[in-house]
Structure formats: C-alpha cells, structure tokens
C-alpha atoms as a PDB file:
ATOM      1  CA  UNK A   1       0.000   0.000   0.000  1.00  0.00           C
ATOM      2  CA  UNK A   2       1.316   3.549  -1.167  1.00  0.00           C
ATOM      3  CA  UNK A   3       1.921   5.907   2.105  1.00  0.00           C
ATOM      4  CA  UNK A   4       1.284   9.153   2.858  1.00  0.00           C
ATOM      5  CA  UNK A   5       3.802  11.912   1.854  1.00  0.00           C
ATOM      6  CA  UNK A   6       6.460  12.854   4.952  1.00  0.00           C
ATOM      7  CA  UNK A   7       5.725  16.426   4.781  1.00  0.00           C
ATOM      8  CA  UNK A   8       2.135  15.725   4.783  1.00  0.00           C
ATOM      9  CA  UNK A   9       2.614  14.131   7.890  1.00  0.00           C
ATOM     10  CA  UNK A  10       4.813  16.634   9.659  1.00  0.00           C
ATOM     11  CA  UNK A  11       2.352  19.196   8.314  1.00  0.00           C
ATOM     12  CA  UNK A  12      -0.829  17.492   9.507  1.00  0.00           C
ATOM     13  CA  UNK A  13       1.404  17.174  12.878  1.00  0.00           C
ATOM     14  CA  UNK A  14       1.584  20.819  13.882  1.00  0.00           C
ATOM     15  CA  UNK A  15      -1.181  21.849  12.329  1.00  0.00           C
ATOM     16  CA  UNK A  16      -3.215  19.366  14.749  1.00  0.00           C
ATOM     17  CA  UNK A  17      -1.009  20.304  17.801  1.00  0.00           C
ATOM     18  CA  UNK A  18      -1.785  24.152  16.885  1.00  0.00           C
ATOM     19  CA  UNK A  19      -5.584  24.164  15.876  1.00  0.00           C
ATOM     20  CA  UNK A  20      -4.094  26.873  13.745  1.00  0.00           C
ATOM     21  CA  UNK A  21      -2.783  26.240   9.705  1.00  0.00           C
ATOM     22  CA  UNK A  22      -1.224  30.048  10.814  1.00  0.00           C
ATOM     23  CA  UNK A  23       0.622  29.352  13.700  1.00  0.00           C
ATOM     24  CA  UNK A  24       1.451  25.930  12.005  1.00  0.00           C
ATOM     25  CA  UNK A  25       2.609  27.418   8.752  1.00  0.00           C
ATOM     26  CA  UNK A  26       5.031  29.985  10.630  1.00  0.00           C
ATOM     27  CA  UNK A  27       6.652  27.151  12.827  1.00  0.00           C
ATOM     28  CA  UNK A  28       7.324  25.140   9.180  1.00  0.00           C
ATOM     29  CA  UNK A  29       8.169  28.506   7.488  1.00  0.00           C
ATOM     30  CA  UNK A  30       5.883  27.654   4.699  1.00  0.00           C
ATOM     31  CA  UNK A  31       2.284  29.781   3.730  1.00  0.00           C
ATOM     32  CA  UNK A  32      -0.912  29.339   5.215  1.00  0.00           C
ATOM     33  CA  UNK A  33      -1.999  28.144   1.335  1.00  0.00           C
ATOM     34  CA  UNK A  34       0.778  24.944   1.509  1.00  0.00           C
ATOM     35  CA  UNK A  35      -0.305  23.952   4.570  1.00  0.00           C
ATOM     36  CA  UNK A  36      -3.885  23.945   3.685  1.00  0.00           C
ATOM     37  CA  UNK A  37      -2.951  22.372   0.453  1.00  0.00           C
ATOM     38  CA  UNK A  38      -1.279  19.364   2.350  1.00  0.00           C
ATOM     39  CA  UNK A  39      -4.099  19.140   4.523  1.00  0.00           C
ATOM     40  CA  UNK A  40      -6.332  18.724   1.750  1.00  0.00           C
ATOM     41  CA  UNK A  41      -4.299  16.165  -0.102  1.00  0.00           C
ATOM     42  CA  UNK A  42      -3.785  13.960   2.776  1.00  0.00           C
ATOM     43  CA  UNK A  43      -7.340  13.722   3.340  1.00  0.00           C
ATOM     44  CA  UNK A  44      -8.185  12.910  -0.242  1.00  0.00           C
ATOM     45  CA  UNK A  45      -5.410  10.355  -0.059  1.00  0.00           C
ATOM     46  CA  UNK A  46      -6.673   8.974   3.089  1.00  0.00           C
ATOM     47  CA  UNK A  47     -10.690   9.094   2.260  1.00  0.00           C
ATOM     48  CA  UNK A  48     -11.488  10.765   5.601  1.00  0.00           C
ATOM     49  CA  UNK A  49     -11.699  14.334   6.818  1.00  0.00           C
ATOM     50  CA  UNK A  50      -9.286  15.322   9.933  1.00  0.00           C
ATOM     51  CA  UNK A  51     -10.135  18.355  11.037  1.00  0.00           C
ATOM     52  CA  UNK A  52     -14.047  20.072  11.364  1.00  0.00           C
ATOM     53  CA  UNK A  53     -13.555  23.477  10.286  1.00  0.00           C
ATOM     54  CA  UNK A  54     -15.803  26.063  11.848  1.00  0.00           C
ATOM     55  CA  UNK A  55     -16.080  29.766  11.125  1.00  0.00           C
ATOM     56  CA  UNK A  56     -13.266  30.437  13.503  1.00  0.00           C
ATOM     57  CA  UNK A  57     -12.401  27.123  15.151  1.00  0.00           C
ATOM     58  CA  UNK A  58     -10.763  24.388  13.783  1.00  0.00           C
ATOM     59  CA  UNK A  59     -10.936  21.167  16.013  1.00  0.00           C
ATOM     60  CA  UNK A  60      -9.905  17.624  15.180  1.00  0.00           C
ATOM     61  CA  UNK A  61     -12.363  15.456  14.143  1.00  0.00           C
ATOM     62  CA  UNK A  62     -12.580  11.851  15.887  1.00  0.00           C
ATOM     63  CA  UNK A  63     -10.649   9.783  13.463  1.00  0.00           C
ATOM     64  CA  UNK A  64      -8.160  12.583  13.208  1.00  0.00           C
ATOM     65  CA  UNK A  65      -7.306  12.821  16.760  1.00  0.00           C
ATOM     66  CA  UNK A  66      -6.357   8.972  16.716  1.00  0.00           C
ATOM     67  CA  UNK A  67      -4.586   9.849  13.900  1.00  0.00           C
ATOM     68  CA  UNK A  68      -2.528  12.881  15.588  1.00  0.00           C
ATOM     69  CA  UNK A  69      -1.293  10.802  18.079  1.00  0.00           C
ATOM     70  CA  UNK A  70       0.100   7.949  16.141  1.00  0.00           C
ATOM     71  CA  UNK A  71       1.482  10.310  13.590  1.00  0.00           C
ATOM     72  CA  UNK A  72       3.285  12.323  16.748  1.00  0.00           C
ATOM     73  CA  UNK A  73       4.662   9.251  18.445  1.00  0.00           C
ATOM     74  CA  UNK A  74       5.943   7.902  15.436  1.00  0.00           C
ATOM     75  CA  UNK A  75       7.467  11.368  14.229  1.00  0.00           C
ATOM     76  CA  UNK A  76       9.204  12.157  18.093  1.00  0.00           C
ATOM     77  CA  UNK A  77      10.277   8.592  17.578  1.00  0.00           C
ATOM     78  CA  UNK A  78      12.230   9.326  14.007  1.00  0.00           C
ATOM     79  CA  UNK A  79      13.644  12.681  15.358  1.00  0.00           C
ATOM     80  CA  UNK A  80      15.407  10.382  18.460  1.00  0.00           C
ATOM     81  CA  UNK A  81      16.253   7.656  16.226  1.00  0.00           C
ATOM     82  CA  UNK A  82      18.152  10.260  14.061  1.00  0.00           C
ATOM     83  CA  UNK A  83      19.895  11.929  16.564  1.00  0.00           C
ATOM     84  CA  UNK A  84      21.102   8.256  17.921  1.00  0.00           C
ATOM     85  CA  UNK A  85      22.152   7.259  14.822  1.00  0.00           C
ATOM     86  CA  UNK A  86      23.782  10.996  13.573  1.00  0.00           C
ATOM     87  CA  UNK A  87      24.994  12.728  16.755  1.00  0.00           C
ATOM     88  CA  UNK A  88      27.432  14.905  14.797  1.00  0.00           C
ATOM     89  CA  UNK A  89      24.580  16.124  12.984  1.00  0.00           C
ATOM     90  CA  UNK A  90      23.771  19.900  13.325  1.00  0.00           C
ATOM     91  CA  UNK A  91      23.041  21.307  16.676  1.00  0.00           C
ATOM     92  CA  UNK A  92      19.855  21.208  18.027  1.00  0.00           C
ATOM     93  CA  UNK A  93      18.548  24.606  18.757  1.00  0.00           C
ATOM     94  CA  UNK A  94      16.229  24.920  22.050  1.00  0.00           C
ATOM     95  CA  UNK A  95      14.384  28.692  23.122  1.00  0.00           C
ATOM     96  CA  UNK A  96      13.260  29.492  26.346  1.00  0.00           C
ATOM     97  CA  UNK A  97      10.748  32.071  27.313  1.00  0.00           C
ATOM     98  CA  UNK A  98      10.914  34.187  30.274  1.00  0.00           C
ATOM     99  CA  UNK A  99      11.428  37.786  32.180  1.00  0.00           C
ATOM    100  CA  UNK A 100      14.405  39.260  31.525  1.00  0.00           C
ATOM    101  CA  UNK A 101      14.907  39.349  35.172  1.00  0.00           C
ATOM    102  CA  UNK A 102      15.203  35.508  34.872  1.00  0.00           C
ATOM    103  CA  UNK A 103      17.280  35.783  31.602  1.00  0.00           C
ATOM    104  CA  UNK A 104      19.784  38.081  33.410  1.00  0.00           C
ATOM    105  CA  UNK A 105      19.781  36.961  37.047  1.00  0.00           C
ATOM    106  CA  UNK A 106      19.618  33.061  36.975  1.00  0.00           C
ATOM    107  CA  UNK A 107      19.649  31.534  33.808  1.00  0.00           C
ATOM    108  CA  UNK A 108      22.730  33.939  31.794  1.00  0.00           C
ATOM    109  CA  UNK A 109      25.113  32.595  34.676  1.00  0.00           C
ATOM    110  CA  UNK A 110      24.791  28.959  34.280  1.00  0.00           C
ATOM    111  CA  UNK A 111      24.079  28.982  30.263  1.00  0.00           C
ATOM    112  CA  UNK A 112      28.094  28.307  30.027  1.00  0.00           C
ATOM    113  CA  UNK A 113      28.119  25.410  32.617  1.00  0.00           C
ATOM    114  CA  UNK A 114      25.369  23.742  30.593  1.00  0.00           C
ATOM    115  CA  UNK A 115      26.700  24.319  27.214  1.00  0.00           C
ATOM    116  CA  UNK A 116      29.888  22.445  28.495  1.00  0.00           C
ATOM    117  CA  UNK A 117      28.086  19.388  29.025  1.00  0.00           C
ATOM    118  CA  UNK A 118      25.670  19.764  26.237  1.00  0.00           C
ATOM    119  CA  UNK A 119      27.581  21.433  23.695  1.00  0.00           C
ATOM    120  CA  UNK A 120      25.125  19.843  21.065  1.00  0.00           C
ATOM    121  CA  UNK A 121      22.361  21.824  22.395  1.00  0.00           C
ATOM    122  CA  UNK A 122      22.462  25.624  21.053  1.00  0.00           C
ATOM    123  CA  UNK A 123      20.252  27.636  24.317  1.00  0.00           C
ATOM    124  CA  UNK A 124      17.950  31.010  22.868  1.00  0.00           C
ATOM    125  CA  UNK A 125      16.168  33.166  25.646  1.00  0.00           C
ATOM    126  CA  UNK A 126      13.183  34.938  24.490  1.00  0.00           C
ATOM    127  CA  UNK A 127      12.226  37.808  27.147  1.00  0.00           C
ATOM    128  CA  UNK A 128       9.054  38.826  27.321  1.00  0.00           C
ATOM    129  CA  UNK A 129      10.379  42.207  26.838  1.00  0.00           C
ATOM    130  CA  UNK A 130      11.637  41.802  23.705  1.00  0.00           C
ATOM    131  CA  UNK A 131       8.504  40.116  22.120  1.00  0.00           C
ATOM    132  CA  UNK A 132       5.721  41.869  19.771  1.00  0.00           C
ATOM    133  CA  UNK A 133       2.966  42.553  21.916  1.00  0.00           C
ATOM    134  CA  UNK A 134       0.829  40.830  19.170  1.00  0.00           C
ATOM    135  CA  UNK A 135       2.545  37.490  18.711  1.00  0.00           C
ATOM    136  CA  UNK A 136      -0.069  35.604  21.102  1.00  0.00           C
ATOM    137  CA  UNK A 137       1.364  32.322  20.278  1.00  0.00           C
ATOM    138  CA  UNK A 138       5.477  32.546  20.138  1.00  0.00           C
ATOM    139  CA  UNK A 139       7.060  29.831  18.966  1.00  0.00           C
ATOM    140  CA  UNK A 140       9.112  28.528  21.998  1.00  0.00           C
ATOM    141  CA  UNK A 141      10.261  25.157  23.080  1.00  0.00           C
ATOM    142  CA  UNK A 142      10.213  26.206  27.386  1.00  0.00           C
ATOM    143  CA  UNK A 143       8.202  28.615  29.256  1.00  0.00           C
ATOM    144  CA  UNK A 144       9.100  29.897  32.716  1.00  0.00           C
ATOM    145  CA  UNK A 145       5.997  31.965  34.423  1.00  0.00           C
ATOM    146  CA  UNK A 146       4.482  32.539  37.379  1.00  0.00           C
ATOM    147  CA  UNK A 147       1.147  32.870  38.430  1.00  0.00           C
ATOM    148  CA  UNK A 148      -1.383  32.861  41.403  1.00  0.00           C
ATOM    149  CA  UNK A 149      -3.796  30.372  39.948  1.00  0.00           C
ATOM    150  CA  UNK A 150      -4.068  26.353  39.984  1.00  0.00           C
ATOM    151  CA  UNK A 151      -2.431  24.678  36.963  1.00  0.00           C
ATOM    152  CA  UNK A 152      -4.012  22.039  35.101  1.00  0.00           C
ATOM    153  CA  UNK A 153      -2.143  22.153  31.874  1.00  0.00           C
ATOM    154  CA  UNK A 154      -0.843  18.468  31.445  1.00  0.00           C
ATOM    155  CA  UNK A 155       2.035  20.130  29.497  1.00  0.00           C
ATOM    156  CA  UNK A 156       3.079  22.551  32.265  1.00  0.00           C
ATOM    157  CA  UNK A 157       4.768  21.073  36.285  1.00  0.00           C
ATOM    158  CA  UNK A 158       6.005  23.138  38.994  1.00  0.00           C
ATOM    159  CA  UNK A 159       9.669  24.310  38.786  1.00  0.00           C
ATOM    160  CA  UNK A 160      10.453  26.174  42.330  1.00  0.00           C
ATOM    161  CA  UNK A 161       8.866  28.377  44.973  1.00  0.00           C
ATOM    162  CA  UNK A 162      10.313  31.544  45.221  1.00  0.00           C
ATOM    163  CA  UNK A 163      10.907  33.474  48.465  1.00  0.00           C
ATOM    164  CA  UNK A 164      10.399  37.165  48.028  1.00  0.00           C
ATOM    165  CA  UNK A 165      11.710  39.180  50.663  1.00  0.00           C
ATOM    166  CA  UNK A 166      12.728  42.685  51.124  1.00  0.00           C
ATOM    167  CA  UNK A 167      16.206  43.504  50.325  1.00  0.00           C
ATOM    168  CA  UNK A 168      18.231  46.518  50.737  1.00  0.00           C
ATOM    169  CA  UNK A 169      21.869  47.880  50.519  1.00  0.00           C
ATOM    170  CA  UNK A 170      23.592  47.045  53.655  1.00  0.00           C
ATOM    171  CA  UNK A 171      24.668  51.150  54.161  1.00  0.00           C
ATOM    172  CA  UNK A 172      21.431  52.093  54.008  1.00  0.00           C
ATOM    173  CA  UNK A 173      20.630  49.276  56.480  1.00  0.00           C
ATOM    174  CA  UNK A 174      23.287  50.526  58.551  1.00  0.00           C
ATOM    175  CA  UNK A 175      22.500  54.265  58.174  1.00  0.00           C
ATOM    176  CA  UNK A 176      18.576  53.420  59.773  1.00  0.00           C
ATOM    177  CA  UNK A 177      17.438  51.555  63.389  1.00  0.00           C
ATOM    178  CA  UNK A 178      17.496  48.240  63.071  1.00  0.00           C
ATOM    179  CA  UNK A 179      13.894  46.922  61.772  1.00  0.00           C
ATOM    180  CA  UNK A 180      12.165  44.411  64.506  1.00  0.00           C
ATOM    181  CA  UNK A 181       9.049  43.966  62.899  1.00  0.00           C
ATOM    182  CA  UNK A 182       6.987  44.655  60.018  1.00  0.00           C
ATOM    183  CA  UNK A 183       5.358  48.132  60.385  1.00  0.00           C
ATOM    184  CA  UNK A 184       9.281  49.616  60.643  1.00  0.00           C
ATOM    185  CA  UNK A 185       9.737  48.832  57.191  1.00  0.00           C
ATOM    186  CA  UNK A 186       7.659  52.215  56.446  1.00  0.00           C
ATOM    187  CA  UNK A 187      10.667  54.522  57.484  1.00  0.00           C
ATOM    188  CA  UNK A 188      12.249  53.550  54.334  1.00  0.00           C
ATOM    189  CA  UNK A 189      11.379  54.572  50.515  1.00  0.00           C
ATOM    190  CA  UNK A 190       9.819  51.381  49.239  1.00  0.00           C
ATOM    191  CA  UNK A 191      10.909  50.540  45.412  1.00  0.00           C
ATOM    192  CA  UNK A 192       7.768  48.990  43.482  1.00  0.00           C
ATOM    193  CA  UNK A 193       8.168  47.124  39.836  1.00  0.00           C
ATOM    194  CA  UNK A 194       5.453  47.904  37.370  1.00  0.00           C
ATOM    195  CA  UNK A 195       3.643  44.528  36.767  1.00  0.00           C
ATOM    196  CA  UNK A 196       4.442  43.659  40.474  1.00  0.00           C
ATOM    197  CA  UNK A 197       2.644  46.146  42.272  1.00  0.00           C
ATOM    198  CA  UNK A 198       0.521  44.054  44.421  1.00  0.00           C
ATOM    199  CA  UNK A 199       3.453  42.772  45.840  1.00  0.00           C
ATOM    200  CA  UNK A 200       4.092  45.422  48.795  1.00  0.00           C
ATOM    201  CA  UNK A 201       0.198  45.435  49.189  1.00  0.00           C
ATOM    202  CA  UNK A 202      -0.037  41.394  49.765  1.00  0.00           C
ATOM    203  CA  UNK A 203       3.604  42.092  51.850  1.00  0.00           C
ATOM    204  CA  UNK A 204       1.702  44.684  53.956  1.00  0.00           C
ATOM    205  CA  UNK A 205      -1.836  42.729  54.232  1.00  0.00           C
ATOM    206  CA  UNK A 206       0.183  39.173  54.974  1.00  0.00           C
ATOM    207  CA  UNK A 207       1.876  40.679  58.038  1.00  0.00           C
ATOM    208  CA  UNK A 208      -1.273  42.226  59.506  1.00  0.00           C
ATOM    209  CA  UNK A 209      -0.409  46.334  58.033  1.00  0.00           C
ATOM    210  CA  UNK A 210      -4.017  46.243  56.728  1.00  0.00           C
ATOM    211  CA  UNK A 211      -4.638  49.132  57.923  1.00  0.00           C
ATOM    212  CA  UNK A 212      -1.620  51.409  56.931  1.00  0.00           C
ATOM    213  CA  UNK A 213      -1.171  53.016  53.705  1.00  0.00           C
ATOM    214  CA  UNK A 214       1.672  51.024  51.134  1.00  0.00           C
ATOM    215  CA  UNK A 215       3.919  54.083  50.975  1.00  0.00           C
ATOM    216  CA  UNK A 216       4.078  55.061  46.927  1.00  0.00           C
ATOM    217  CA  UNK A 217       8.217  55.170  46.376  1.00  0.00           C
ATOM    218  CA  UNK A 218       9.780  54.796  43.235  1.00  0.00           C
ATOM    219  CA  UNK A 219       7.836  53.016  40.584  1.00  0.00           C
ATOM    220  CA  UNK A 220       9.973  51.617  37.897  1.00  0.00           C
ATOM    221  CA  UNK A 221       9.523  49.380  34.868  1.00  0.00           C
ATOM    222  CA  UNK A 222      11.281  46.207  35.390  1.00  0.00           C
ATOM    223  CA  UNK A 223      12.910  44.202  38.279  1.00  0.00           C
ATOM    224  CA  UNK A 224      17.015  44.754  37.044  1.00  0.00           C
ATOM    225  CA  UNK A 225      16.056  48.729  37.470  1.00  0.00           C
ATOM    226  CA  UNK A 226      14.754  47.744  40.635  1.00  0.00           C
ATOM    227  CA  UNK A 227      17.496  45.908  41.710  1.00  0.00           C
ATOM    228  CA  UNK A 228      19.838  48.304  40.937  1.00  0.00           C
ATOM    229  CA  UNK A 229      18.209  51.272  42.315  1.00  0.00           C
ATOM    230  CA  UNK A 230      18.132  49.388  45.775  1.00  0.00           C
ATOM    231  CA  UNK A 231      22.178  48.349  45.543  1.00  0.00           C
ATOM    232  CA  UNK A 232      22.419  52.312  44.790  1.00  0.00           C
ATOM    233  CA  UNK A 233      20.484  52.730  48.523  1.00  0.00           C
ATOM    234  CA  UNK A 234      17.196  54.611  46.980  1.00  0.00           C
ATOM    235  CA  UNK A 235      14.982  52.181  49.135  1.00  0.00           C
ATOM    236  CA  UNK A 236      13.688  48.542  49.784  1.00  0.00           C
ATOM    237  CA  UNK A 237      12.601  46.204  47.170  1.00  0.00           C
ATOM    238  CA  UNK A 238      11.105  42.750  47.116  1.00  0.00           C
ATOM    239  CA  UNK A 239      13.779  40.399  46.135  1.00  0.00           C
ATOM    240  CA  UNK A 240      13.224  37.116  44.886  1.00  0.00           C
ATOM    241  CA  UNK A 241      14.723  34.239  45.797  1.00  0.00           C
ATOM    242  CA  UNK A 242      17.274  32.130  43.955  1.00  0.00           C
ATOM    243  CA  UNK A 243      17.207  35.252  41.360  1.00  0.00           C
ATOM    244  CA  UNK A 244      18.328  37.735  43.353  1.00  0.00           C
ATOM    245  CA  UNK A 245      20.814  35.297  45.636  1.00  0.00           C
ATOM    246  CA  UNK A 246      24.053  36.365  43.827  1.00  0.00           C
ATOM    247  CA  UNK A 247      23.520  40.452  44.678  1.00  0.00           C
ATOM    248  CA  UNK A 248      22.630  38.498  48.610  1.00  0.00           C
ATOM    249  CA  UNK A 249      26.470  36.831  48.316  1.00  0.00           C
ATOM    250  CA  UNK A 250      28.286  39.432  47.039  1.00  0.00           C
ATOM    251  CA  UNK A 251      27.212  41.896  49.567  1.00  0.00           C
ATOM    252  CA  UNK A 252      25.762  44.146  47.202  1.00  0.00           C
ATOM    253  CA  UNK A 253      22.225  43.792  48.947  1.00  0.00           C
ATOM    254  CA  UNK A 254      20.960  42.180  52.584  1.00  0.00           C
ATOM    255  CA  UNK A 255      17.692  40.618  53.516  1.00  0.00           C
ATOM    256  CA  UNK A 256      15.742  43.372  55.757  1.00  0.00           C
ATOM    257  CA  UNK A 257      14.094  41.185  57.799  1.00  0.00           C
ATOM    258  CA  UNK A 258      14.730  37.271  56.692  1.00  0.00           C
ATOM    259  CA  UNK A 259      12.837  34.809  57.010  1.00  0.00           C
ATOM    260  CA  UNK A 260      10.039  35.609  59.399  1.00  0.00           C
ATOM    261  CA  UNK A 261       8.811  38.260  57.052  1.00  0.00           C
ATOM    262  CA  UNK A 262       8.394  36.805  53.410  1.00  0.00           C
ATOM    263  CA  UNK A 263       6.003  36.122  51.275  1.00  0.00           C
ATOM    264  CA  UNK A 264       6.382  32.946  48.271  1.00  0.00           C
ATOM    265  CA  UNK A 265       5.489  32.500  44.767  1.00  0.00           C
ATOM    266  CA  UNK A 266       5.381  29.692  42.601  1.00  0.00           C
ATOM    267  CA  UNK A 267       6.751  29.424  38.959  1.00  0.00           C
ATOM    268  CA  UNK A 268       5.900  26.911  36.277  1.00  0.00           C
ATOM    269  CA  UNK A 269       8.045  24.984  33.566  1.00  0.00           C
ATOM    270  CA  UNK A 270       5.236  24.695  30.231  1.00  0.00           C
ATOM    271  CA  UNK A 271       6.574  22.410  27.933  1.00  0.00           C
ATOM    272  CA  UNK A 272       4.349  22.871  24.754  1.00  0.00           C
ATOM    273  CA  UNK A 273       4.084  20.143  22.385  1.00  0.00           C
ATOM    274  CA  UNK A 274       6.937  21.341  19.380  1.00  0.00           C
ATOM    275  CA  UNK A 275       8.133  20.020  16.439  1.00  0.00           C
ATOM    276  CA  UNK A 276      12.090  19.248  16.617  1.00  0.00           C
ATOM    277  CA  UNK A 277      14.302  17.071  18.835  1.00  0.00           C
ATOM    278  CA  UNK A 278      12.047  15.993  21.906  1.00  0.00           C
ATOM    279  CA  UNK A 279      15.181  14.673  23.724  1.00  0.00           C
ATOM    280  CA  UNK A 280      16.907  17.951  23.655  1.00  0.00           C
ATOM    281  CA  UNK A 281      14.252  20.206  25.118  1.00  0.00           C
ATOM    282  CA  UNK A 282      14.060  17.150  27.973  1.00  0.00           C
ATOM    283  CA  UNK A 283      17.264  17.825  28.467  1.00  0.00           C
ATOM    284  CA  UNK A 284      16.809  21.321  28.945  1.00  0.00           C
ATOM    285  CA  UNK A 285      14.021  20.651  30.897  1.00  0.00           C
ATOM    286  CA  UNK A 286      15.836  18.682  33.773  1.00  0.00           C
ATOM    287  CA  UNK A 287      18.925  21.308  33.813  1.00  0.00           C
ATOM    288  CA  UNK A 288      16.003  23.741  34.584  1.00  0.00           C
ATOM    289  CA  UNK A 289      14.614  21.885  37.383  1.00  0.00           C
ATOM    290  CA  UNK A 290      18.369  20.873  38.655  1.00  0.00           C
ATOM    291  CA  UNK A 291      19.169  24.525  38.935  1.00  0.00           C
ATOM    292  CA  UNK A 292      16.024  24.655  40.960  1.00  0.00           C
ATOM    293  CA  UNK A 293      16.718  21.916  43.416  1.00  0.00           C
ATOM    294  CA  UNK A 294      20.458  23.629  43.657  1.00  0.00           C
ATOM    295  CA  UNK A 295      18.966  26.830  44.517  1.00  0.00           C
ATOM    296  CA  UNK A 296      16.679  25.487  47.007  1.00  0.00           C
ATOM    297  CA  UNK A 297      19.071  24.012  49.204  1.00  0.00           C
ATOM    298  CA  UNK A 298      21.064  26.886  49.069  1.00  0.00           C
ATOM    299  CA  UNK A 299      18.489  29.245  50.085  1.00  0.00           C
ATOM    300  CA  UNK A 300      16.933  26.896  53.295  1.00  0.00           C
ATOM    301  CA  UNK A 301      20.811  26.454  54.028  1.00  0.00           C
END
C-alpha cells in the first residue's frame, strides 16, 4: 500500500497540535496556502476528513485525533532515532521564554556550565520584553511563568517556589534603626516594579499592616532597574529568591528582615508540544529543574 507523503505528515502534525494552519505554517516557514494544500491532499489520499472546520475554530475530528497521536509518536520517535544514529549532525537549537529578570539573574550565569556538558544543544532566551505585543502564540520550546492560579495544563509542572523578601543595601541598612518587625519597614522609601505592584500590598496585608497606607516610592519598569536602584540605597525592594541570591552573596544587597517576614510565589516549567528534537528540550528541561533543586538548598541552608 502507497503511504502518505512525509511532509504531509509533519504538516498534519503541527497543524493538529496548533488548531491553527497560521501558527502551524510559521513554525514550518511555509504559507498558510501549503499547509492547507497538504491538509487537503492527505485527506483525499486517506478518504477521511481530519479536522471540522468552523467559522473560527478548527478542532480535530474523531478519526483525526487517533490519527494525531500515532502520527506524533511515530514522528518524536524518528527525530530520536536520528539523533542516535547521527549525533554529529547539526546542533539542536532549544528557546526558552521568560522575564528578563530571569534571563539576566539566573539563567545567563549557568548557560556556560550547561553548554559544556551539552555542547550539542544551542540555548535562545526569548524575554518577554523583547517580544511583539501581538505574537499571542510565540514559537518557543520552554516557558518559565508565574502565576497565582491552579495549573491544570498536562504540558506545564512546577519548577520552584520563590521566596520574596525585602532587600536593601547594607549602608542604608546601617545608616537606619534596626527593623524588629513589620510596620518599621515604612521609614524607608519602598521601590515597586510595574507589573508587580501588588506585591508590597499582599507584603503589607500578609503581616497584619491592613490598615496602613503602602507608601508610593519609586515606581519603575522592570525588576534589574529595581534591583539596581536598591544596591544604589534609593529604598527597599522585594527580592526574589534564587534570582536575586548572587547580589545576597556578594554583599551588594541584605535581607531586611529574613525569614520571618516573606512572602512565596510559585513558577511553572510549560513544555508545549513542538516540532524538533524531543530529547533535547528534555534535556533542557531537567537542567532547569536541577538549577532549581540547587537553589533550594542553598536558600533553606
């Protein structure tokens, strides 16, 4: 019996995983017109439609979801075959997304240790920053976020809790009285981060300051301004913990308070379902979550 065509396939493939021939078409760098084109051919050839195509909603029909995952397993399965049989072959190319806070602070300093022992692996760190506000769907292999709410995703596990605590240069520490509990923390200009702003509020609510107005401070757009405007000594920002640990061990900023007096958030790892080498982005994966448990016996140390 006469297959189907390989690029059919590996069209069909992210076009299934994206619900979008769009997205689909920019992650094979072909039009929106070929991919529809293969669509349509592989149906013909197989006698059965794939997807249900609605006004604005394309879904996977029943026989073409069985279809997706067979076709995925046995595509991941050629891509790890290949790089078994040809590891000399080009390197494999993984991108991260995060905040350039992460970028700079955590993930920059260890990118060299990593490409040491994976020099086949070529790392690219997409900031949020430096994205177009209107690419909804970027292309990326690993996603590091935080948020408030439950996950459910089956493609996305917890990575680490961070501790945020306030930090401050050590003069200007030494310059005020010492800080014994919570409410002292308002003699001080407080430093807030645009896109972070509730986190003196839920600092100030969690440690029973309900009552007492978050002093304003300096506002700034990002956490590296932030960071640097406390090393300067222009107030108290919320550091978080690992990403802010080298400024803790070189001095350059102290925890206020410590432990008693921080709050916690929780970031993510989403792996979305790519096209490419499935064993590299694994990789990746578990260096990400290594650096984690690293950190976090640092920090309760």
């Amino acid at each position: 019996m006469k297959r189907p065509n390989l690029n059919a396939l590996r069209t069909f493939e992210a076009a299934a995983r994206k619900l979008s021939f769009s997205i689909a078409a920019e992650e094979l760098n072909i039009t929106q017109a070929a991919v529809s084109q293969q669509i349509r051919k592989l149906e013909t050839f197989l006698g059965s439609e794939l997807f249900v195509r609605n006004h604005r909603q394309l879904s996977l029909s029943a026989v073409g979801q069985a279809y997706f995952r067979t076709v995925q397993e046995a595509i991941d399965r050629l891509d790890t075959v290949t790089d078994q049989l040809f590891p000399e072959r080009s390197n494999q190319i993984v991108t991260i997304r995060c905040t350039s806070s992460i970028a700079t602070l955590w993930l920059a300093p260890n990118i060299g240790a990593f490409h040491r022992e994976h020099p086949e692996i070529d790392l690219r760190i997409r900031t949020l920053d430096s994205e177009n506000s209107a690419d909804k769907n970027p292309n990326v292999d690993l996603e590091i976020f935080v948020t408030g709410k439950d996950v459910s995703d089956p493609n996305t596990s917890p990575l680490l809790t961070s501790t945020i605590t306030p930090v401050a240069s050590p003069r200007l520490l030494a310059e005020a009285e010492p800080l014994k509990n919570p409410k002292d923390i308002q003699s001080f200009e407080l430093i807030h981060v645009l896109g972070y702003e509730d986190d003196w509020h839920r600092w100030f609510r969690h440690f029973g300051l309900k009552d007492v107005a978050v002093p304003r401070g300096l506002a700034v757009d990002g956490s590296l301004i932030a960071l640097e405007a406390a090393v300067r000594g222009d107030g108290v920002v919320l550091g978080r913990r690992p990403f802010v640990d080298q400024h803790l061990r070189s001095g350059q900023l102290a925890e206020v308070f410590g432990a008693p007096y921080s709050l916690t958030a929780k970031y993510y790892l989403r792996q979305p379902r790519t096209s490419g080498d499935q064993r590299s982005k694994q990789r990746v994966a578990t260096w990400l979550k290594q650096l984690c448990e690293h950190a976090g016996s640092e920090t309760d140390g």
